[in-house]
N, C-alpha and C. Protein backbone atom coordinates (compact mmCIF):
# COMPACT_ATOMS: atom_id res chain seq x y z
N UNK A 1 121.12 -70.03 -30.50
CA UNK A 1 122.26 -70.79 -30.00
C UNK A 1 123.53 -69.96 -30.15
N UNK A 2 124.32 -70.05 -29.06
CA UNK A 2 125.85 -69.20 -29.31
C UNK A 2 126.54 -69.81 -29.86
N UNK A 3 127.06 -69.14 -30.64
CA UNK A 3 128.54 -69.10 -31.73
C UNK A 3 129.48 -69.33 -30.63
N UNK A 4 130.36 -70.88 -31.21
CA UNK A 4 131.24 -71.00 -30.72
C UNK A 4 132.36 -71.24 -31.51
N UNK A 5 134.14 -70.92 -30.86
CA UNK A 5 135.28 -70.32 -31.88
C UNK A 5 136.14 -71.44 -31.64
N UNK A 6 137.49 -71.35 -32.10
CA UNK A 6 138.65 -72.16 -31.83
C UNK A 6 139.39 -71.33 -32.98
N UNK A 7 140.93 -71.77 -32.56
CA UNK A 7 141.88 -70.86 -33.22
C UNK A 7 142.80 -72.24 -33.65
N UNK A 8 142.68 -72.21 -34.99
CA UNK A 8 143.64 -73.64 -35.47
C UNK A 8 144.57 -73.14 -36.79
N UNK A 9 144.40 -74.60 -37.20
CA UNK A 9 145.14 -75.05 -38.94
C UNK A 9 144.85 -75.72 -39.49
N UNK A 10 144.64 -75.07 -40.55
CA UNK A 10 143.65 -75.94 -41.89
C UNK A 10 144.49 -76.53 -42.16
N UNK A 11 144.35 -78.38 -42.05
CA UNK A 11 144.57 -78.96 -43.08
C UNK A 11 145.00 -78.44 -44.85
N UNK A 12 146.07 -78.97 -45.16
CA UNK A 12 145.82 -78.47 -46.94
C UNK A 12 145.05 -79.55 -47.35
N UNK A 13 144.00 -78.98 -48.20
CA UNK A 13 142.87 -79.73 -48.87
C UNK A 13 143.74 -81.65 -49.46
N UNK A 14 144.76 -81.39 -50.33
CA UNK A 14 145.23 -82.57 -50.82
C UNK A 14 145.42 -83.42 -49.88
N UNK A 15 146.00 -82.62 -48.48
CA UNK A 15 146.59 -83.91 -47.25
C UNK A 15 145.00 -84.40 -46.45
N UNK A 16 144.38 -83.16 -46.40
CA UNK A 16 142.98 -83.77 -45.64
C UNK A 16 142.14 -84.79 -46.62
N UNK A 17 142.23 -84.61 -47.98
CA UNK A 17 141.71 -85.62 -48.69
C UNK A 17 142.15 -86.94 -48.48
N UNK A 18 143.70 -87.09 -48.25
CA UNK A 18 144.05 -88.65 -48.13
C UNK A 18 144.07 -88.78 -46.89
N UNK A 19 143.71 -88.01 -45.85
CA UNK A 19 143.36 -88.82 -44.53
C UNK A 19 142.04 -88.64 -44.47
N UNK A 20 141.33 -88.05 -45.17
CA UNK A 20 139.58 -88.72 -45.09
C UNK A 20 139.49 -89.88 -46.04
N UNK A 21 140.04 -89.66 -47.10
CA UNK A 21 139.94 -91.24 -47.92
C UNK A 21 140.69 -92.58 -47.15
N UNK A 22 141.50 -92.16 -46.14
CA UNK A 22 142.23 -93.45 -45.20
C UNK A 22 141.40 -93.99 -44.25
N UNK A 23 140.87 -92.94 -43.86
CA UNK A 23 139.65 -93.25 -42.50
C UNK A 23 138.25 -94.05 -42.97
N UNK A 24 138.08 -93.33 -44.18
CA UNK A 24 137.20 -93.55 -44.96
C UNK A 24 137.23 -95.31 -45.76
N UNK A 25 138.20 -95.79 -45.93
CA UNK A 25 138.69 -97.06 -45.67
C UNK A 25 138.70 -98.01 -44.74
N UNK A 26 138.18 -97.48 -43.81
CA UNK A 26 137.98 -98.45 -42.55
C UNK A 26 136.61 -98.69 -42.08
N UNK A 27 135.78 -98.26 -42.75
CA UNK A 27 134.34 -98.68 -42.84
C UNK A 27 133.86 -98.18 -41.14
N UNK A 28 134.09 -97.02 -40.78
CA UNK A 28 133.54 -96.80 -39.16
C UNK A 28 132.22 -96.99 -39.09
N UNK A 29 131.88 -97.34 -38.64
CA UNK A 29 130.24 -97.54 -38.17
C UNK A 29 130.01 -96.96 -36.60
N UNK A 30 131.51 -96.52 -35.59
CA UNK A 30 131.52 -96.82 -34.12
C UNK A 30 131.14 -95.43 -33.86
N UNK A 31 131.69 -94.59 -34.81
CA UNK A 31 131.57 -93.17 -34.42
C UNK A 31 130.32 -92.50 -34.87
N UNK A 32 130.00 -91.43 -33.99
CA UNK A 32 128.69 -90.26 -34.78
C UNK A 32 129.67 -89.56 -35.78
N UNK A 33 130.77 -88.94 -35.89
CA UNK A 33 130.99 -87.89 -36.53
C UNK A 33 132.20 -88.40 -36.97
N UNK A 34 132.41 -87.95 -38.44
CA UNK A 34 133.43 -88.38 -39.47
C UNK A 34 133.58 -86.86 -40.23
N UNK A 35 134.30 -86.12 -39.50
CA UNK A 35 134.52 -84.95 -40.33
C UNK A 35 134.59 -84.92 -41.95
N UNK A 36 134.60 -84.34 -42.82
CA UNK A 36 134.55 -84.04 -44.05
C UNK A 36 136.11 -83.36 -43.84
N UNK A 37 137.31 -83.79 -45.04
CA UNK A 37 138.44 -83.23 -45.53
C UNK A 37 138.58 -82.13 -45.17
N UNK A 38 137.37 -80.89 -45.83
CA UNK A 38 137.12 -79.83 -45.40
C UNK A 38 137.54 -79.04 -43.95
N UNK A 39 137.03 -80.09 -43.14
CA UNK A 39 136.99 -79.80 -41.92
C UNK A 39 138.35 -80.43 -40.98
N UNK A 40 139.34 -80.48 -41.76
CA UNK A 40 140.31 -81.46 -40.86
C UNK A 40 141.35 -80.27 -40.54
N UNK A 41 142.01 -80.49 -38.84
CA UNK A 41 142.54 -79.19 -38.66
C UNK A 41 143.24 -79.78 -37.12
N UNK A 42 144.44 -78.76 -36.99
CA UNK A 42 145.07 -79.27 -35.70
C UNK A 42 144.35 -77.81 -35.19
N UNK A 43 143.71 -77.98 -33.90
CA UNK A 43 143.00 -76.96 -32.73
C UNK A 43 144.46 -76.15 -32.44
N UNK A 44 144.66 -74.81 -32.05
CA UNK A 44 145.53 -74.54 -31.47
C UNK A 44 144.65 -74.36 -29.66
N UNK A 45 143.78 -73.77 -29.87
CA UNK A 45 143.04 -73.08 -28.86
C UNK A 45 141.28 -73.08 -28.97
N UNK A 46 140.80 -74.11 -28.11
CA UNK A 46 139.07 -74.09 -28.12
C UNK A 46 139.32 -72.66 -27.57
N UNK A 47 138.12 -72.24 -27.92
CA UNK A 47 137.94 -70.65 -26.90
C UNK A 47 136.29 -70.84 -26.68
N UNK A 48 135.38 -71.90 -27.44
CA UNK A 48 134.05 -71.77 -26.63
C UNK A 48 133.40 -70.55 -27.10
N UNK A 49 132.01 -70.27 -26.62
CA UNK A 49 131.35 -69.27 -27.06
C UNK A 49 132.02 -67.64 -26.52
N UNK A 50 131.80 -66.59 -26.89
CA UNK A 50 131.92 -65.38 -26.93
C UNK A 50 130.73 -64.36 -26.03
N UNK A 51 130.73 -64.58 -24.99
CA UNK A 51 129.54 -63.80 -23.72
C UNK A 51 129.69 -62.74 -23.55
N UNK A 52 130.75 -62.05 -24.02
CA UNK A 52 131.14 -60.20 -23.63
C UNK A 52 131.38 -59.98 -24.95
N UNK A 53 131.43 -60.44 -26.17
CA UNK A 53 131.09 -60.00 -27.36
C UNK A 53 132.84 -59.34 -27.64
N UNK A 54 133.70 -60.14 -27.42
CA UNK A 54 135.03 -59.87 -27.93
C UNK A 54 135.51 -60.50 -29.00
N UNK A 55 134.78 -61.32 -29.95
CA UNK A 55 135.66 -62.11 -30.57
C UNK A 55 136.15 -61.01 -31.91
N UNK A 56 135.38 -60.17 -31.84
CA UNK A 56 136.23 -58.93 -32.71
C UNK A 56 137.28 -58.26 -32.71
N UNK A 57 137.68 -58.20 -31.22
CA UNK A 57 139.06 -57.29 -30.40
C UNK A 57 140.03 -58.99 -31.17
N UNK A 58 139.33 -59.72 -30.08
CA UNK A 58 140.26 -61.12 -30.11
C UNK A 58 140.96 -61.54 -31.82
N UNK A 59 139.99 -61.03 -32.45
CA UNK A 59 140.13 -61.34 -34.45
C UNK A 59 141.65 -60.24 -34.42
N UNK A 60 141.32 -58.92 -33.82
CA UNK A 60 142.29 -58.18 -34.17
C UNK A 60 144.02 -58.86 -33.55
N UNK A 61 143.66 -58.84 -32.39
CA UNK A 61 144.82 -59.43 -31.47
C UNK A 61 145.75 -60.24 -32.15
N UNK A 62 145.00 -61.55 -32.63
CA UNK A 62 145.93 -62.44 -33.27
C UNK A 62 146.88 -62.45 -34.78
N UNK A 63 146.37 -60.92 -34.79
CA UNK A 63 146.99 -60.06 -36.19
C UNK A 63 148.62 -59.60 -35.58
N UNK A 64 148.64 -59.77 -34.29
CA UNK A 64 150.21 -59.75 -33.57
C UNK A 64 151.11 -60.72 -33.10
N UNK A 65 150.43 -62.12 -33.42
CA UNK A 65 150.99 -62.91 -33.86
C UNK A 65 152.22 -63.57 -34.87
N UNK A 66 153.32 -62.83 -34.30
CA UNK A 66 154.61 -63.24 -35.32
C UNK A 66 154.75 -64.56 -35.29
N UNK A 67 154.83 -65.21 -36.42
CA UNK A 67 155.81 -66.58 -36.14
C UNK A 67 156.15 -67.17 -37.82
N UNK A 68 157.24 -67.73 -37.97
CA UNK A 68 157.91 -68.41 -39.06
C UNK A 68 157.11 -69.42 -39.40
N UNK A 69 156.89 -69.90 -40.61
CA UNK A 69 156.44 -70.91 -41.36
C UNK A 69 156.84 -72.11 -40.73
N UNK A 70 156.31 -72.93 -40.93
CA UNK A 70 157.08 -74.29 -40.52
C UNK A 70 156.07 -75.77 -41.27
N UNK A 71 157.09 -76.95 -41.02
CA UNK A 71 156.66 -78.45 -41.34
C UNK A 71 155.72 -78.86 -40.45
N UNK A 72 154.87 -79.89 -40.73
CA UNK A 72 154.42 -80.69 -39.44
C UNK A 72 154.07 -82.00 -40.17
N UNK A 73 155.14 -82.83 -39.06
CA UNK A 73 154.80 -84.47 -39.93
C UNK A 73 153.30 -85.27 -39.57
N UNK A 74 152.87 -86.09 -40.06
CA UNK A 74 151.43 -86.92 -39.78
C UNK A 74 152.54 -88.03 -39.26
N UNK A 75 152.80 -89.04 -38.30
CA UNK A 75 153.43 -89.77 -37.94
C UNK A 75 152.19 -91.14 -37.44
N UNK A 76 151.08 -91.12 -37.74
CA UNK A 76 150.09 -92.38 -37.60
C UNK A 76 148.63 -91.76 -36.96
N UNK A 77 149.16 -93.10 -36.57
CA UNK A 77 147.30 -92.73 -35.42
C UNK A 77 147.44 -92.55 -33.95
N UNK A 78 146.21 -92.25 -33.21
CA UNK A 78 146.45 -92.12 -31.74
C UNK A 78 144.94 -92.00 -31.78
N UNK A 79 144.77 -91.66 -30.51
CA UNK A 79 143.29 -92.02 -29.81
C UNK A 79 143.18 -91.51 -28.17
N UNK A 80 141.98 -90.59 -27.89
CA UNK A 80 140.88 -90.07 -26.74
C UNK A 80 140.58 -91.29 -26.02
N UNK A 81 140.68 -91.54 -25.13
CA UNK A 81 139.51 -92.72 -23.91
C UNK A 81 140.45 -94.39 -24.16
N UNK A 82 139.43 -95.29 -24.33
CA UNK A 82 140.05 -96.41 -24.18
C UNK A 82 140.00 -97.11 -25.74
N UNK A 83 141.15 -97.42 -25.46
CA UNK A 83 141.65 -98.26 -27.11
C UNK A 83 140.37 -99.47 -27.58
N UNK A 84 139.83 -100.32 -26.82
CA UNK A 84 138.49 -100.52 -27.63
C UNK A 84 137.53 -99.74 -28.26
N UNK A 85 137.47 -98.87 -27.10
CA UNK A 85 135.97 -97.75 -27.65
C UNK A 85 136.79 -96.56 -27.81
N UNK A 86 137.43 -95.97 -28.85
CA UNK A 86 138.24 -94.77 -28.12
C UNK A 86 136.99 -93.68 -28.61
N UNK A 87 137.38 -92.55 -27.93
CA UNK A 87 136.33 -91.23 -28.03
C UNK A 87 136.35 -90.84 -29.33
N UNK A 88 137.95 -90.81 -29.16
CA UNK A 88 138.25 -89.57 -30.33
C UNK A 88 139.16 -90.36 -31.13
N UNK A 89 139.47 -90.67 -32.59
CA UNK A 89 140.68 -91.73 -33.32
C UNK A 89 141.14 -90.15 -34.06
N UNK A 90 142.62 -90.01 -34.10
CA UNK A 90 143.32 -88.86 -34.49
C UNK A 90 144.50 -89.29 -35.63
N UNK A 91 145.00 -88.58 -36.39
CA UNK A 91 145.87 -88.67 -37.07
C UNK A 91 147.38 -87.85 -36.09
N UNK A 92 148.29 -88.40 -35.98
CA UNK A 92 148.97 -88.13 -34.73
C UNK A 92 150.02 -87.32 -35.10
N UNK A 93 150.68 -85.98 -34.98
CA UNK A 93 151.82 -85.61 -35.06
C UNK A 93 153.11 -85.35 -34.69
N UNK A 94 154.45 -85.92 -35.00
CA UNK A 94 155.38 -85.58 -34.68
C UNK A 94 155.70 -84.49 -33.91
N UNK A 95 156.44 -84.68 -33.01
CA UNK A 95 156.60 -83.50 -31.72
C UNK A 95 156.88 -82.18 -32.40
N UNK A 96 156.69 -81.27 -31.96
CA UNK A 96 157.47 -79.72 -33.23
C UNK A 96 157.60 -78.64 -32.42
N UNK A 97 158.47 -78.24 -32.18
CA UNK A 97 158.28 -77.01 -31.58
C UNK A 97 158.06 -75.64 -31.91
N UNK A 98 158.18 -75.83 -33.04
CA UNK A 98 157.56 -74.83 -34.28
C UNK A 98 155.94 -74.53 -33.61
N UNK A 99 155.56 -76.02 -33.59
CA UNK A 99 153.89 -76.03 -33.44
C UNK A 99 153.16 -75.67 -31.97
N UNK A 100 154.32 -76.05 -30.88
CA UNK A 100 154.09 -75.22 -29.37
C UNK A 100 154.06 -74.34 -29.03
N UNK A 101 155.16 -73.71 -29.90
CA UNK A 101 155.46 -71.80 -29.52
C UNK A 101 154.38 -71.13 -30.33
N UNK A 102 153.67 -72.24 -31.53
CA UNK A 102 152.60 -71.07 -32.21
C UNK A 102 151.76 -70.99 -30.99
N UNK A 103 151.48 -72.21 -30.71
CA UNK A 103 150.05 -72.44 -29.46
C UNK A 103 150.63 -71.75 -28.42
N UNK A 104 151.51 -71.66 -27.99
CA UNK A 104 151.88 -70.89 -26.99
C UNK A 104 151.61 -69.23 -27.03
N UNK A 105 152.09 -68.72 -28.10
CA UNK A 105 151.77 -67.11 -28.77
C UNK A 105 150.28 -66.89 -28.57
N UNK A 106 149.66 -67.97 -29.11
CA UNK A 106 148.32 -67.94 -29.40
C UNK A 106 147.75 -67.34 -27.92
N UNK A 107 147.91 -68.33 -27.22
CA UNK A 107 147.41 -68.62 -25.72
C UNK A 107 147.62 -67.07 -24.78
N UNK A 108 148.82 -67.00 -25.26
CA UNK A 108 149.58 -65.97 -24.75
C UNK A 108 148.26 -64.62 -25.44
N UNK A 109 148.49 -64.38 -25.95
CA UNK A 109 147.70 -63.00 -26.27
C UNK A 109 146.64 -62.92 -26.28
N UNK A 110 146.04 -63.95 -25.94
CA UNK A 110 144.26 -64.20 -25.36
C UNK A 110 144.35 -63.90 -23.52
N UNK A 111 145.00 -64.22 -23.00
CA UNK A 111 145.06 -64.01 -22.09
C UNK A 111 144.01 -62.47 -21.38
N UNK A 112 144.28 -61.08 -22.08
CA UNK A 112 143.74 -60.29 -21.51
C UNK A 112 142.28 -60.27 -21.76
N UNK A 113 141.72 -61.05 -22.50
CA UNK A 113 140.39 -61.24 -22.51
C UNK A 113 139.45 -61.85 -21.52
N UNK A 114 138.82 -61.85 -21.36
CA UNK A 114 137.74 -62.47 -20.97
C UNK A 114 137.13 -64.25 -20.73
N UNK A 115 137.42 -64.39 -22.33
CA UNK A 115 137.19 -65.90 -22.81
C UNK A 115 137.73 -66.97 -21.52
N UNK A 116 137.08 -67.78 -22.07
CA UNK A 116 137.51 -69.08 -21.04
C UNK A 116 137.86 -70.17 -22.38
N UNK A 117 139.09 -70.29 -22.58
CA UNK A 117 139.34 -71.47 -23.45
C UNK A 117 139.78 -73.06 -22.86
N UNK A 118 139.68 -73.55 -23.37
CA UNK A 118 140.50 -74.63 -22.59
C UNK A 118 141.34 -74.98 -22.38
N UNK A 119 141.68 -75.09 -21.38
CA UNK A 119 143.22 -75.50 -20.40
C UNK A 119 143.73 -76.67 -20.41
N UNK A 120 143.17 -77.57 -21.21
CA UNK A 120 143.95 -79.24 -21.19
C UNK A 120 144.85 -78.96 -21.84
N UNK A 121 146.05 -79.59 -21.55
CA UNK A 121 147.30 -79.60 -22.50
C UNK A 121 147.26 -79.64 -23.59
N UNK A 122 148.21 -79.11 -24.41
CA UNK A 122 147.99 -79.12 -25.93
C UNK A 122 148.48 -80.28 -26.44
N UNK A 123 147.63 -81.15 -26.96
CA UNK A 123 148.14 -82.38 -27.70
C UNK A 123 147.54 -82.11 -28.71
N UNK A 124 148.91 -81.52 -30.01
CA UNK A 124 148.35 -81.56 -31.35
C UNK A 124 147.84 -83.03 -32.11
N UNK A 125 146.68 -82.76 -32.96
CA UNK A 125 146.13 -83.83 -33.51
C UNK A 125 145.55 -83.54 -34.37
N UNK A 126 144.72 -84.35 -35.35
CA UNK A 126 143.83 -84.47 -36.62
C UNK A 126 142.87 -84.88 -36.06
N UNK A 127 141.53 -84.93 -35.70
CA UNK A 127 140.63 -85.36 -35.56
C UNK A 127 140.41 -86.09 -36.28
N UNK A 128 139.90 -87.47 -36.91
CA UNK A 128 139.81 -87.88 -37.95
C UNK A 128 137.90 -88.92 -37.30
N UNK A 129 137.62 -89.09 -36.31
CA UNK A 129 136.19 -89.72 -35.70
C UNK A 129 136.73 -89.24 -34.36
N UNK A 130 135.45 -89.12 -34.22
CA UNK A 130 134.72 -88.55 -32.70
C UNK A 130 133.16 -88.84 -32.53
N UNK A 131 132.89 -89.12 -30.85
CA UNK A 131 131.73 -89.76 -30.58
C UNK A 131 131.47 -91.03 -30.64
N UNK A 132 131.86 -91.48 -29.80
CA UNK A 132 131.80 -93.13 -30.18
C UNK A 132 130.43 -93.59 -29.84
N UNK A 133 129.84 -94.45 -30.65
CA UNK A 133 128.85 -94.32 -30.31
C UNK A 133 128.86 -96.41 -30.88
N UNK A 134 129.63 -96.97 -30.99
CA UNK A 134 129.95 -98.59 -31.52
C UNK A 134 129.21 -99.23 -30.66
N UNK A 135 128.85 -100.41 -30.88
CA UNK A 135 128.59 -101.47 -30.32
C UNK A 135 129.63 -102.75 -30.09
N UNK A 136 130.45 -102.82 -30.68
CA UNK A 136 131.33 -103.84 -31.17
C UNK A 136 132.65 -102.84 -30.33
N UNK A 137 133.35 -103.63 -29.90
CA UNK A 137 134.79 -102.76 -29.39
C UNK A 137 135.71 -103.46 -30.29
N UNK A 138 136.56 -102.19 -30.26
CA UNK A 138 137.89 -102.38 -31.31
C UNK A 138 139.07 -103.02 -31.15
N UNK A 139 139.87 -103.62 -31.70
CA UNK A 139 140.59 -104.74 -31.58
C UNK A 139 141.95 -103.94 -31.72
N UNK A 140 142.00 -103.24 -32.51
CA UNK A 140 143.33 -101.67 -32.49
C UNK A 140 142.83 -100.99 -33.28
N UNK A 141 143.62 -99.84 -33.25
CA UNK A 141 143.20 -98.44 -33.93
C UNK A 141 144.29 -98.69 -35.36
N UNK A 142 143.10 -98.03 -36.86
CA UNK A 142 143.65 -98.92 -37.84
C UNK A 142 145.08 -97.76 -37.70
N UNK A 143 145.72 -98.44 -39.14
CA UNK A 143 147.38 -97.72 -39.45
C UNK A 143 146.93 -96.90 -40.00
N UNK A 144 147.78 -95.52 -40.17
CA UNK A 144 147.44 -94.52 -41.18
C UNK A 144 148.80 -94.17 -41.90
N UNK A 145 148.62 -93.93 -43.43
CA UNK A 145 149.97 -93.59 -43.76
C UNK A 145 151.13 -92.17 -43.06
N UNK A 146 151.94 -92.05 -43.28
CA UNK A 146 152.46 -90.88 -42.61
C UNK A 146 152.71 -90.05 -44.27
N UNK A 147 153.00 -88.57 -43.26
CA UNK A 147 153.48 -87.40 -44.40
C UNK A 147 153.48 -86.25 -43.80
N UNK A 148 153.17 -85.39 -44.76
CA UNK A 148 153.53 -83.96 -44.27
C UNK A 148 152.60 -82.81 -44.60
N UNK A 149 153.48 -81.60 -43.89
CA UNK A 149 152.47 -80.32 -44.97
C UNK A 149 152.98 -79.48 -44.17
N UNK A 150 153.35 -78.03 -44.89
CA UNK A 150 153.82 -76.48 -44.71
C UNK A 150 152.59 -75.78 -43.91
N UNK A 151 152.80 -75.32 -42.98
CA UNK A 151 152.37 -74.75 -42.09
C UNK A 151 152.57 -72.83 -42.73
N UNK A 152 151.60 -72.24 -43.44
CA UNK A 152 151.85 -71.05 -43.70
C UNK A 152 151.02 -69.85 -42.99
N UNK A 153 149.98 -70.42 -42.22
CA UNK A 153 148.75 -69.81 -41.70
C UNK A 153 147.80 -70.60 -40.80
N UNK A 154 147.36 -69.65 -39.77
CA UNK A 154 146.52 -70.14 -39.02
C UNK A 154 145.08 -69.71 -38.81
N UNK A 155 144.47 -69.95 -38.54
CA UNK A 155 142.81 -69.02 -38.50
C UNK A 155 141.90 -68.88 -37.13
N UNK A 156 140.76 -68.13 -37.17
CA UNK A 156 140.33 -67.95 -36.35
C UNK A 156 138.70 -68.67 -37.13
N UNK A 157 138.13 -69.41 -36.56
CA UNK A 157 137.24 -70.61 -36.90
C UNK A 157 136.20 -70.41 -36.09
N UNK A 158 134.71 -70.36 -36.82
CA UNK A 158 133.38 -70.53 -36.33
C UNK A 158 132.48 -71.54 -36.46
N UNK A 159 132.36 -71.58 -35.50
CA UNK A 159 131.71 -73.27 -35.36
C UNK A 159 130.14 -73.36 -35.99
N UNK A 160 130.00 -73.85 -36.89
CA UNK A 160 128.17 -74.12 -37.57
C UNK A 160 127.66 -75.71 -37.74
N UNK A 161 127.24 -75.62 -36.33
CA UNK A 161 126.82 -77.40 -36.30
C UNK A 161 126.16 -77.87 -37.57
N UNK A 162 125.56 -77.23 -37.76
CA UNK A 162 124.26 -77.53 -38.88
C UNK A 162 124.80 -77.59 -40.20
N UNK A 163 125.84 -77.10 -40.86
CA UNK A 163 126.36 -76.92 -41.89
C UNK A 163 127.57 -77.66 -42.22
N UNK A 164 127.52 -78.28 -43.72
CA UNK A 164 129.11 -79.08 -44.33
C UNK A 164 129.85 -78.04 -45.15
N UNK A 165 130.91 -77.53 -44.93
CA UNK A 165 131.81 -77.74 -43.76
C UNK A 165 131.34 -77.17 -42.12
N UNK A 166 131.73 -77.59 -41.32
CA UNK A 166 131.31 -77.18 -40.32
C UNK A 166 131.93 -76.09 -39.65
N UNK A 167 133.40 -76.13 -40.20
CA UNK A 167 133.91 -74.90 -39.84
C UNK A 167 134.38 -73.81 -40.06
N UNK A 168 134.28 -72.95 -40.02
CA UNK A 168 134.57 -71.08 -41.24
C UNK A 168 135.17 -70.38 -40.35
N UNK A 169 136.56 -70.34 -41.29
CA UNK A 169 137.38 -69.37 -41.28
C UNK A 169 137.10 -67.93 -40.88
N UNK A 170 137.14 -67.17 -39.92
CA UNK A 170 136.37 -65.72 -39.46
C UNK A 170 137.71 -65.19 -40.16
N UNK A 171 138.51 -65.29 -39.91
CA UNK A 171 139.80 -64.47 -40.48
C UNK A 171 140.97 -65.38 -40.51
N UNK A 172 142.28 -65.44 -41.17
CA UNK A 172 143.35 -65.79 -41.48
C UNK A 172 144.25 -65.13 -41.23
N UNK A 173 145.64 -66.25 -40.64
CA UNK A 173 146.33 -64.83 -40.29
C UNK A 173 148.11 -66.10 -41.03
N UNK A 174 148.59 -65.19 -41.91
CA UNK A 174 150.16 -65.73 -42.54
C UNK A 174 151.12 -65.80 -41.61
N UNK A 175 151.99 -66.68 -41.43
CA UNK A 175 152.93 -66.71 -41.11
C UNK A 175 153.82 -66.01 -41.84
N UNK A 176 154.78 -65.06 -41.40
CA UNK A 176 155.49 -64.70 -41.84
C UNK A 176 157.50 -65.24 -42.18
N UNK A 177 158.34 -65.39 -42.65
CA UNK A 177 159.25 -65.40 -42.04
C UNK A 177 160.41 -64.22 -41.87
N UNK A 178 161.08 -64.47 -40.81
CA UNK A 178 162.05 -63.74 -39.93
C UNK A 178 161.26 -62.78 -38.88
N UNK A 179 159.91 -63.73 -38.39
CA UNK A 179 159.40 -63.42 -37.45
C UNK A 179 160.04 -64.07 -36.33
């Protein structure tokens, strides 16, 4: 099976703990998949499997990635598909532009590759359930507390269905500031 990538941000362990212990409070039964803390992360860039065998050039590339540290608030919940059954239930973030121009950089220097990432707009989020798979439709999507967390680094992420955590860090890359 091919290795497939995405270019994100780890959650800090303390903040992904209290939004898996929040979710984790709501007794889901609707969804297949309830990420593990571990695994909680805003996507900057799916990039999908690797067919011309670049994700090594691509590891280097994003080592030219300048950008300043920054905040990013948790501001509630949100939700994929339809508010009974939604696809996807997310932990939702405050607008940032800190967090566009990273995805933007990102996007930007993939470009001379090959890859085919995905092109849906960037709506940063937390994944928090995905796969709906309920019988019962939902009446609203529960509350989640709000907060925060320092944005110091971003990574380049390999996807291992089979394995908790599911997702590994291939490389890390710091934000710097008076980038």
């Amino acid at each position: 099976m091919e290795k497939h990538y995405f270019i994100g941000i780890k959650i800090p362990f303390p903040v992904a703990q209290i939004l898996a212990e929040q979710r984790d409070s709501w007794h889901l039964s609707s969804h297949k998949r309830l990420p593990v803390a571990e695994d909680l992360h805003i996507t900057l860039l799916f990039l999908g499997g690797d067919p011309h065998g670049e994700i090594q050039e691509v590891a280097e590339a994003l080592e030219k990635v300048g950008h300043n540290p920054f905040t990013v608030k948790i501001t509630g919940t949100g939700y994929f598909g339809k508010k009974d059954r939604p696809r996807v239930v997310y932990a939702s973030t405050e607008e940032n532009e800190s967090l566009n121009n990273l995805q933007q950089k990102v996007k930007d220097i993939l470009k001379k590759f090959q890859l085919s990432p995905d092109n849906k707009p960037f709506v940063p989020h937390i994944t928090l359930a995905n796969k709906w798979m309920g019988q019962e439709l939902w009446e609203g999507i529960p509350e989640l507390k709000t907060g925060r967390f320092e944005v110091g680094e971003f990574s380049l992420f390999r996807i291992e269905p089979t394995q908790t955590p599911r997702y590994i860090a291939v490389q890390n890359y710091k934000l710097k500031d008076g980038v």
